[in-house]
N, C-alpha and C. Protein backbone atom coordinates (compact mmCIF):
# COMPACT_ATOMS: atom_id res chain seq x y z
N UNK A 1 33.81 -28.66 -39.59
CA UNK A 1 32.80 -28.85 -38.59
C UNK A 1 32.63 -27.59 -37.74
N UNK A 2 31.57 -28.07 -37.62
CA UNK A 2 31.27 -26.22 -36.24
C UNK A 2 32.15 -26.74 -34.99
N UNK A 3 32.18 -25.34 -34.24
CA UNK A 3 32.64 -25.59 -33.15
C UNK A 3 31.36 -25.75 -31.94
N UNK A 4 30.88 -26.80 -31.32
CA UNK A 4 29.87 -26.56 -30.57
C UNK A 4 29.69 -26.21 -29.33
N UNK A 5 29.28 -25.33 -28.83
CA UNK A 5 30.14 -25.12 -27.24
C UNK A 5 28.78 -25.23 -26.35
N UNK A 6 29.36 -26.11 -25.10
CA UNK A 6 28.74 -27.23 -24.76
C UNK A 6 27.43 -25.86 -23.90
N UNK A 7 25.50 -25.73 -23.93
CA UNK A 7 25.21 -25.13 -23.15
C UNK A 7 25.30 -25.59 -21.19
N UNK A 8 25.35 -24.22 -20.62
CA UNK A 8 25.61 -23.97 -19.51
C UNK A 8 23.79 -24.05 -19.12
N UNK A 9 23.66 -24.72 -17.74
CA UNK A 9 22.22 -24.37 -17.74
C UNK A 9 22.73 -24.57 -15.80
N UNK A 10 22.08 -23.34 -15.22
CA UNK A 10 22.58 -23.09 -13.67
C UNK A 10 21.20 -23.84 -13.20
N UNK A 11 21.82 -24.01 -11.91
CA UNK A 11 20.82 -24.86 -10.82
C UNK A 11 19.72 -24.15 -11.24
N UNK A 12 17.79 -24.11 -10.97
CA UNK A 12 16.79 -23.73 -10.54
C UNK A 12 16.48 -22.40 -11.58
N UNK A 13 17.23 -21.88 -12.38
CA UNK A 13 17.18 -20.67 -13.07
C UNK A 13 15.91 -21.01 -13.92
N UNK A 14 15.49 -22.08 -14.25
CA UNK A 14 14.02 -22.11 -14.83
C UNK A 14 13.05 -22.13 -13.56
N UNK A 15 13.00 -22.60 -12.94
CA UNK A 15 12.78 -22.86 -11.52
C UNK A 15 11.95 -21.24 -10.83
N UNK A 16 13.16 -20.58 -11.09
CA UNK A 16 13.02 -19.28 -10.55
C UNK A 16 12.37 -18.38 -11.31
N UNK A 17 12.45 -18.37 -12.42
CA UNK A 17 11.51 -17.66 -13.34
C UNK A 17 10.24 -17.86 -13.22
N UNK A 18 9.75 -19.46 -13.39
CA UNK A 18 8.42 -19.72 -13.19
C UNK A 18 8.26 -19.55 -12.07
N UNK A 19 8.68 -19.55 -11.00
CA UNK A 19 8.24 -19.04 -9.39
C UNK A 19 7.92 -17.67 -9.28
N UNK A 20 8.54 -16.60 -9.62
CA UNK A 20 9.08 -15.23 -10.01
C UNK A 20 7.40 -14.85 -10.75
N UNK A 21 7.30 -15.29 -12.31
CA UNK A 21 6.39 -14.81 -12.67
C UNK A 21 5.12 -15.21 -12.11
N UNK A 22 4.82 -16.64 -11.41
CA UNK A 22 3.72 -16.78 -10.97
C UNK A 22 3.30 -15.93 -10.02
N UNK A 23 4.51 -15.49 -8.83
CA UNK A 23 4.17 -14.92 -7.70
C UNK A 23 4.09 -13.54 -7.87
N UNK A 24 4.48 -12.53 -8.83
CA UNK A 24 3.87 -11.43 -9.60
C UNK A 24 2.25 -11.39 -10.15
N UNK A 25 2.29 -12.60 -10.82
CA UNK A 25 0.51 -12.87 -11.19
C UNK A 25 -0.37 -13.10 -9.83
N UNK A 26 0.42 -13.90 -8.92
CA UNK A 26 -0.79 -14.05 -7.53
C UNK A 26 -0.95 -12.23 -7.34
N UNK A 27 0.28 -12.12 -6.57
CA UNK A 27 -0.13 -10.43 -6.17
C UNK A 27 -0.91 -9.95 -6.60
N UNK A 28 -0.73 -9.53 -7.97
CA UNK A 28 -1.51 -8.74 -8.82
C UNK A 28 -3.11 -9.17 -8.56
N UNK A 29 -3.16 -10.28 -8.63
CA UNK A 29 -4.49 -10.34 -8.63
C UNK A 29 -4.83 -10.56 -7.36
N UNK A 30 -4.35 -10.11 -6.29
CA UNK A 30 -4.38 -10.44 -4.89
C UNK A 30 -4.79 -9.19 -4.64
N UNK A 31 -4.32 -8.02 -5.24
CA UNK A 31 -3.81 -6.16 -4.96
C UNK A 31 -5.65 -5.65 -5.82
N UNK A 32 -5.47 -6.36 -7.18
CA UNK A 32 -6.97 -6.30 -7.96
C UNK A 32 -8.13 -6.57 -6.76
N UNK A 33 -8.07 -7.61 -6.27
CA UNK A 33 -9.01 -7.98 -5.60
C UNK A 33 -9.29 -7.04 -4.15
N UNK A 34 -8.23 -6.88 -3.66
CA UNK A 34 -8.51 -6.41 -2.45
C UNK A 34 -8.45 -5.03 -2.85
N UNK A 35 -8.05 -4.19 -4.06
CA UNK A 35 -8.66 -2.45 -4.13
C UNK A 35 -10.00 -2.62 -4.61
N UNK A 36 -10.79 -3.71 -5.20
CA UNK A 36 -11.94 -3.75 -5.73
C UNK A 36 -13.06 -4.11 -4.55
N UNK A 37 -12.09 -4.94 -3.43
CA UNK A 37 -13.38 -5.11 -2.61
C UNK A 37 -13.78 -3.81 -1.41
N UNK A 38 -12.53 -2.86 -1.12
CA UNK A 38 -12.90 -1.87 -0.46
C UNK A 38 -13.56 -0.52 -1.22
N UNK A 39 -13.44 -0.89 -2.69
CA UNK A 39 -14.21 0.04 -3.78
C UNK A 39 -15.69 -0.14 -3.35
N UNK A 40 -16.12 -1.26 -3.35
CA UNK A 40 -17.47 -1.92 -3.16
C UNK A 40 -17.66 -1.88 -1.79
N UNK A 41 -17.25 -2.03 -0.61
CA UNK A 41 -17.42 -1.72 0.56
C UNK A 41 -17.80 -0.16 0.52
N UNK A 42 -16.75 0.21 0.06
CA UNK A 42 -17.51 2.32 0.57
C UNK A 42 -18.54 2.38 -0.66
N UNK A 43 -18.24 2.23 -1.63
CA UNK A 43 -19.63 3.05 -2.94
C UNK A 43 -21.12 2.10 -2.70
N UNK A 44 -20.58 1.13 -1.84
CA UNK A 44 -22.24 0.36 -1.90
C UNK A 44 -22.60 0.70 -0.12
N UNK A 45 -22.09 1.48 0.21
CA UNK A 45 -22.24 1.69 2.40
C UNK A 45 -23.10 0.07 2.76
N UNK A 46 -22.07 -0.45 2.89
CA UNK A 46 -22.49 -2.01 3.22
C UNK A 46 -22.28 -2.18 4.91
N UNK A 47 -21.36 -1.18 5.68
CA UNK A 47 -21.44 -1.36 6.76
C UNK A 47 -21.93 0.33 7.23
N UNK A 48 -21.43 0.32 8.29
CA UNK A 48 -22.07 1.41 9.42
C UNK A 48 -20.26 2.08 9.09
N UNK A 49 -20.35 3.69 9.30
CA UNK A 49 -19.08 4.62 9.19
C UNK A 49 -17.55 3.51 9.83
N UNK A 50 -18.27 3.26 11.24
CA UNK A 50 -17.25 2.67 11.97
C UNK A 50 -16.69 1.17 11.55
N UNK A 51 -17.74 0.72 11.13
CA UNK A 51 -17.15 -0.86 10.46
C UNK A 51 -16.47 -0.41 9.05
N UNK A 52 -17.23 0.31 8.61
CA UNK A 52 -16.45 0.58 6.75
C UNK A 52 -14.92 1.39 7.37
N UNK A 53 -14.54 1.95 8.02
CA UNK A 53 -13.44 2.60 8.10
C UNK A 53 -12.57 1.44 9.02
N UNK A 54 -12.86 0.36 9.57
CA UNK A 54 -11.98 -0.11 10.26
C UNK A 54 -11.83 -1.57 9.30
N UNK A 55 -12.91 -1.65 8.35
CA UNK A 55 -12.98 -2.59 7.25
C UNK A 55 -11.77 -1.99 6.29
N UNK A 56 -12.05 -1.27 5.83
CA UNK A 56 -10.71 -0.70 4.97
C UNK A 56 -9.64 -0.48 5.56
N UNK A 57 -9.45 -0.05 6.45
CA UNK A 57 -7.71 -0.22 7.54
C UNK A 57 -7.58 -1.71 7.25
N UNK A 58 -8.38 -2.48 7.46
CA UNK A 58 -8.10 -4.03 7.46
C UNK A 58 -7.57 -4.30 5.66
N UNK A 59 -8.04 -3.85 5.34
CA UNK A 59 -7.92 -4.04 3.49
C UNK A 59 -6.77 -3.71 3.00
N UNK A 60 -6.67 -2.29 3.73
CA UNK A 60 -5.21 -2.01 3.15
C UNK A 60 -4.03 -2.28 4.12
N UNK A 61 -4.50 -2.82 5.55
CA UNK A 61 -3.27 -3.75 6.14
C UNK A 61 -2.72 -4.84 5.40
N UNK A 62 -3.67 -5.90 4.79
CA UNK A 62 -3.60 -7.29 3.81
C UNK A 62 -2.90 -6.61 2.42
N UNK A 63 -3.39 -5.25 2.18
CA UNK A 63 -2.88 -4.95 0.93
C UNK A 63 -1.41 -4.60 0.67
N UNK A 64 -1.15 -4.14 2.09
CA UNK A 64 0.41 -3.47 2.28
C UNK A 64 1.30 -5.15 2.10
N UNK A 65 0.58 -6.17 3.41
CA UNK A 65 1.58 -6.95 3.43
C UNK A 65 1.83 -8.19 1.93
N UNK A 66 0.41 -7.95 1.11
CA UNK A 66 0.46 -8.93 0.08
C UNK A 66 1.66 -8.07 -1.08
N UNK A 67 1.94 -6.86 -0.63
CA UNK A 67 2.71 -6.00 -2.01
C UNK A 67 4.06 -6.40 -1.29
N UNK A 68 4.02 -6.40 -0.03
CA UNK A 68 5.70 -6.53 1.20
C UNK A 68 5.86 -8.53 0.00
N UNK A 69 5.40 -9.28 0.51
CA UNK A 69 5.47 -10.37 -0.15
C UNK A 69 5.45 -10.79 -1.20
N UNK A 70 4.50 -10.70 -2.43
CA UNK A 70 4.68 -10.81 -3.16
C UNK A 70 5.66 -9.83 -4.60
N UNK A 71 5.30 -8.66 -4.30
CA UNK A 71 6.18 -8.05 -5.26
C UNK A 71 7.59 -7.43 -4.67
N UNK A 72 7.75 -7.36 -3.59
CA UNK A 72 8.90 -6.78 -3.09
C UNK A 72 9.99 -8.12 -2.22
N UNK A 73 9.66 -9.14 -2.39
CA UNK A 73 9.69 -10.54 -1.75
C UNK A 73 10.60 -9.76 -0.67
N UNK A 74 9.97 -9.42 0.70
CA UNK A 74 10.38 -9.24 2.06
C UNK A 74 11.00 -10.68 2.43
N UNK A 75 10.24 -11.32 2.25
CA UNK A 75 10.44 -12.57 3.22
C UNK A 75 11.40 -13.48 2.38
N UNK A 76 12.16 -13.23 1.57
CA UNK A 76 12.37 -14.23 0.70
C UNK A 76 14.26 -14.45 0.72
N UNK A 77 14.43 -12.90 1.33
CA UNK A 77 15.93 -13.36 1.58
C UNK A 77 16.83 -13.59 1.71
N UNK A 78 18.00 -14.25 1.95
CA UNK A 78 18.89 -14.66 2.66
C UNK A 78 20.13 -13.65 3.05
N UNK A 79 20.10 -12.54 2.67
CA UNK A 79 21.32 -11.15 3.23
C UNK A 79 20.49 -11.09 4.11
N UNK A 80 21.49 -10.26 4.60
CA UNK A 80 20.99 -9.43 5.92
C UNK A 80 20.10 -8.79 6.05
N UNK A 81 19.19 -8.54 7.21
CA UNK A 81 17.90 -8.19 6.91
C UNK A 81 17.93 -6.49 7.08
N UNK A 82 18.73 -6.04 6.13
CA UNK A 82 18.71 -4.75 5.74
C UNK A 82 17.28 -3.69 5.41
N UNK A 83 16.49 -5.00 4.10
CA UNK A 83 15.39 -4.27 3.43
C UNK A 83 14.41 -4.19 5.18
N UNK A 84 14.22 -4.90 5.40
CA UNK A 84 13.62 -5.33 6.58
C UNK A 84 13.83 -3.80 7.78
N UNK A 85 14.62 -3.62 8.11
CA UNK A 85 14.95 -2.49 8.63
C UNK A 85 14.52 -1.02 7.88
N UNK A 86 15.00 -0.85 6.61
CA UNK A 86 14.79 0.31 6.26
C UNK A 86 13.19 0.01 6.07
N UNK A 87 12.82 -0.84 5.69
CA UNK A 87 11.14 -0.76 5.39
C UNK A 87 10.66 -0.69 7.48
N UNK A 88 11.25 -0.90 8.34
CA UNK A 88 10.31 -0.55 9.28
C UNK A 88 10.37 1.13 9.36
N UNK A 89 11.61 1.61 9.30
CA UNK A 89 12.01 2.56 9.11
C UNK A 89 11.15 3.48 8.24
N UNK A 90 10.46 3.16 7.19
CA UNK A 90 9.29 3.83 5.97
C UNK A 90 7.97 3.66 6.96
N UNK A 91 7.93 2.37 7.47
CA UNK A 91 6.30 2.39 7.90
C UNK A 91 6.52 3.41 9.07
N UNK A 92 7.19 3.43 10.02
CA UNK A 92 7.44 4.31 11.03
C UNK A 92 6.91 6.14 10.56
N UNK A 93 7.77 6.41 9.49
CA UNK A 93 7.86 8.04 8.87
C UNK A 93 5.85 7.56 8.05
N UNK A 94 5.85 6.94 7.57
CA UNK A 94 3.96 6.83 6.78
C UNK A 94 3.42 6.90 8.30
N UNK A 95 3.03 6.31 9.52
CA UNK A 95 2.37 6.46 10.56
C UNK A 95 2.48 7.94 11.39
N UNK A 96 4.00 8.40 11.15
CA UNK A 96 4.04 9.79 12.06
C UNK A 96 3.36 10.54 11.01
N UNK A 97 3.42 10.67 9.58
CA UNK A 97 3.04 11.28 8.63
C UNK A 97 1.16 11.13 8.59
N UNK A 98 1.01 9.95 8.66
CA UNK A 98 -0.64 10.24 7.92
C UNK A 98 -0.91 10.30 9.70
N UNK A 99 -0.97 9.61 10.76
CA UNK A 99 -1.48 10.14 12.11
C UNK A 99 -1.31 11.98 12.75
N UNK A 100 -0.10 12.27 11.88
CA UNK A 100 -0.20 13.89 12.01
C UNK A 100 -0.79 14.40 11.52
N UNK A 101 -1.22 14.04 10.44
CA UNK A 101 -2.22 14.84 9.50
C UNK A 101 -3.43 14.97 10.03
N UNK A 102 -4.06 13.66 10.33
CA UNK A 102 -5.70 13.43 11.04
C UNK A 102 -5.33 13.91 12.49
N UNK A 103 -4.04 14.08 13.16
CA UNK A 103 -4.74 15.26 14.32
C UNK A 103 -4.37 16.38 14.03
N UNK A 104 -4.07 16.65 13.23
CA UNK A 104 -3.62 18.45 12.92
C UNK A 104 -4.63 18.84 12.49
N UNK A 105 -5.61 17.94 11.47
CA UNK A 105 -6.77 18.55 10.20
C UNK A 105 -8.29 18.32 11.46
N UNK A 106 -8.25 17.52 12.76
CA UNK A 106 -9.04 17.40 13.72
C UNK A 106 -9.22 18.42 14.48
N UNK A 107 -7.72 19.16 14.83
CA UNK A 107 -7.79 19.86 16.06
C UNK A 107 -7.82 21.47 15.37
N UNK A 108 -7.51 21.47 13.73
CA UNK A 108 -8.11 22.85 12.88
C UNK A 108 -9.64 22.55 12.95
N UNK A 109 -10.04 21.50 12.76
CA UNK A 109 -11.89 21.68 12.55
C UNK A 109 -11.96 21.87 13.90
N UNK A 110 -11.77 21.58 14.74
CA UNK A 110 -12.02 21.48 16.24
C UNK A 110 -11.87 23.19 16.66
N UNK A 111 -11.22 23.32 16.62
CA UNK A 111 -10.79 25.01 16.98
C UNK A 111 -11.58 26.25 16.07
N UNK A 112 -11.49 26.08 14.97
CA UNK A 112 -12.23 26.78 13.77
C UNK A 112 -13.76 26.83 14.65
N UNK A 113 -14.31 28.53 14.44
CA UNK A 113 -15.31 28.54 14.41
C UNK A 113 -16.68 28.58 13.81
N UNK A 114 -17.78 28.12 13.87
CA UNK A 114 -18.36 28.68 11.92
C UNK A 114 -18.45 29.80 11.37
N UNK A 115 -18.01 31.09 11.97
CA UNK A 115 -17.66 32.09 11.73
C UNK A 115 -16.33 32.61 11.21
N UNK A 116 -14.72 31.56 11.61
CA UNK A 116 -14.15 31.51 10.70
C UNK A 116 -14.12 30.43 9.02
N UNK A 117 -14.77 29.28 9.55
CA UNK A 117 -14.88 28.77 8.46
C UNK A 117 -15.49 29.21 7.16
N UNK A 118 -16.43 30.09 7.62
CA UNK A 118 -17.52 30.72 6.73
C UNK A 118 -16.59 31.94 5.79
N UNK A 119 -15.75 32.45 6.91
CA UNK A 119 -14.84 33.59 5.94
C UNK A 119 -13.96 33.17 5.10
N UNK A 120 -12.92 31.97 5.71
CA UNK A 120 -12.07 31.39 5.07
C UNK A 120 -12.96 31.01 3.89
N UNK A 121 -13.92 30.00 3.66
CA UNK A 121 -14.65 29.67 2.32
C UNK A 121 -15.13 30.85 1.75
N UNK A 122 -15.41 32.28 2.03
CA UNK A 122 -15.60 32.86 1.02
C UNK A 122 -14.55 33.99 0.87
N UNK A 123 -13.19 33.92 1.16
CA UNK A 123 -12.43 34.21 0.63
C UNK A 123 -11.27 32.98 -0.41
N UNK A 124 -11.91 31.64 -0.38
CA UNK A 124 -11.14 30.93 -1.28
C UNK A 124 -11.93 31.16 -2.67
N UNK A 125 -13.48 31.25 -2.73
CA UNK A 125 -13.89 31.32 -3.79
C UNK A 125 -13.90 32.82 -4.19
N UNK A 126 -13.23 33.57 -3.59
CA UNK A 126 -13.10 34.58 -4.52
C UNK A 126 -11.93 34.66 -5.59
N UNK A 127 -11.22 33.85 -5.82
CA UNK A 127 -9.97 33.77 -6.46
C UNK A 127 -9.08 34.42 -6.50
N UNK A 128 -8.68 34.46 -8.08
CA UNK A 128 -7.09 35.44 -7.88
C UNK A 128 -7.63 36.40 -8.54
């Protein structure tokens, strides 16, 4: 006779898979949807400069937190809220990072005169 050895089947482990892959499929098509609708917001100018730019901050606020939830499950758990920390820690360094940029690249157009801009552009197209 065989030897049959009895299967092991753990609490929820099917459970968790089908939870797991569904909530990968929401995202995804959560992340699809919301890069497709700020695609169509700017290439079709459906609002005015100031609504389309504060429309897309809004898009990719929902977009950050649907990727925090669904694919990175922030909220999901139970250690210590380590990830939680180092991810404020990332958004912190992305805000000093892209807010330095838009006043550094503001206060160069701002200062620049059209007399240097004009030289700088025709010494880039002269090449190497």
């Amino acid at each position: 006779m065989k030897d049959i050895q009895p299967r092991v089947v753990y609490a929820g482990h099917k459970d968790d898979h089908n939870y797991t892959l569904r909530s990968y499929i929401t995202g995804f098509i959560l992340s699809i949807t919301l890069t497709l609708t700020a695609f169509l917001l700017v290439d079709g100018h459906v609002f005015a400069r100031r609504f389309l730019i504060a429309g897309v901050a809004a898009l990719a606020l929902t977009q950050f937190i649907v990727q925090m939830l669904f694919f990175l499950h922030l909220g999901r758990e139970s250690k210590p809220r380590w990830k939680l920390l180092v991810m404020c820690f990332m958004i912190l360094i992305v805000l000093i990072l892209v807010f330095g940029s838009i006043w550094i690249m503001y206060n160069l157009n701002y200062r620049m005169t059209p007399q240097q801009i004009n030289a700088y552009m025709q010494n880039q197209s002269g090449g190497i």
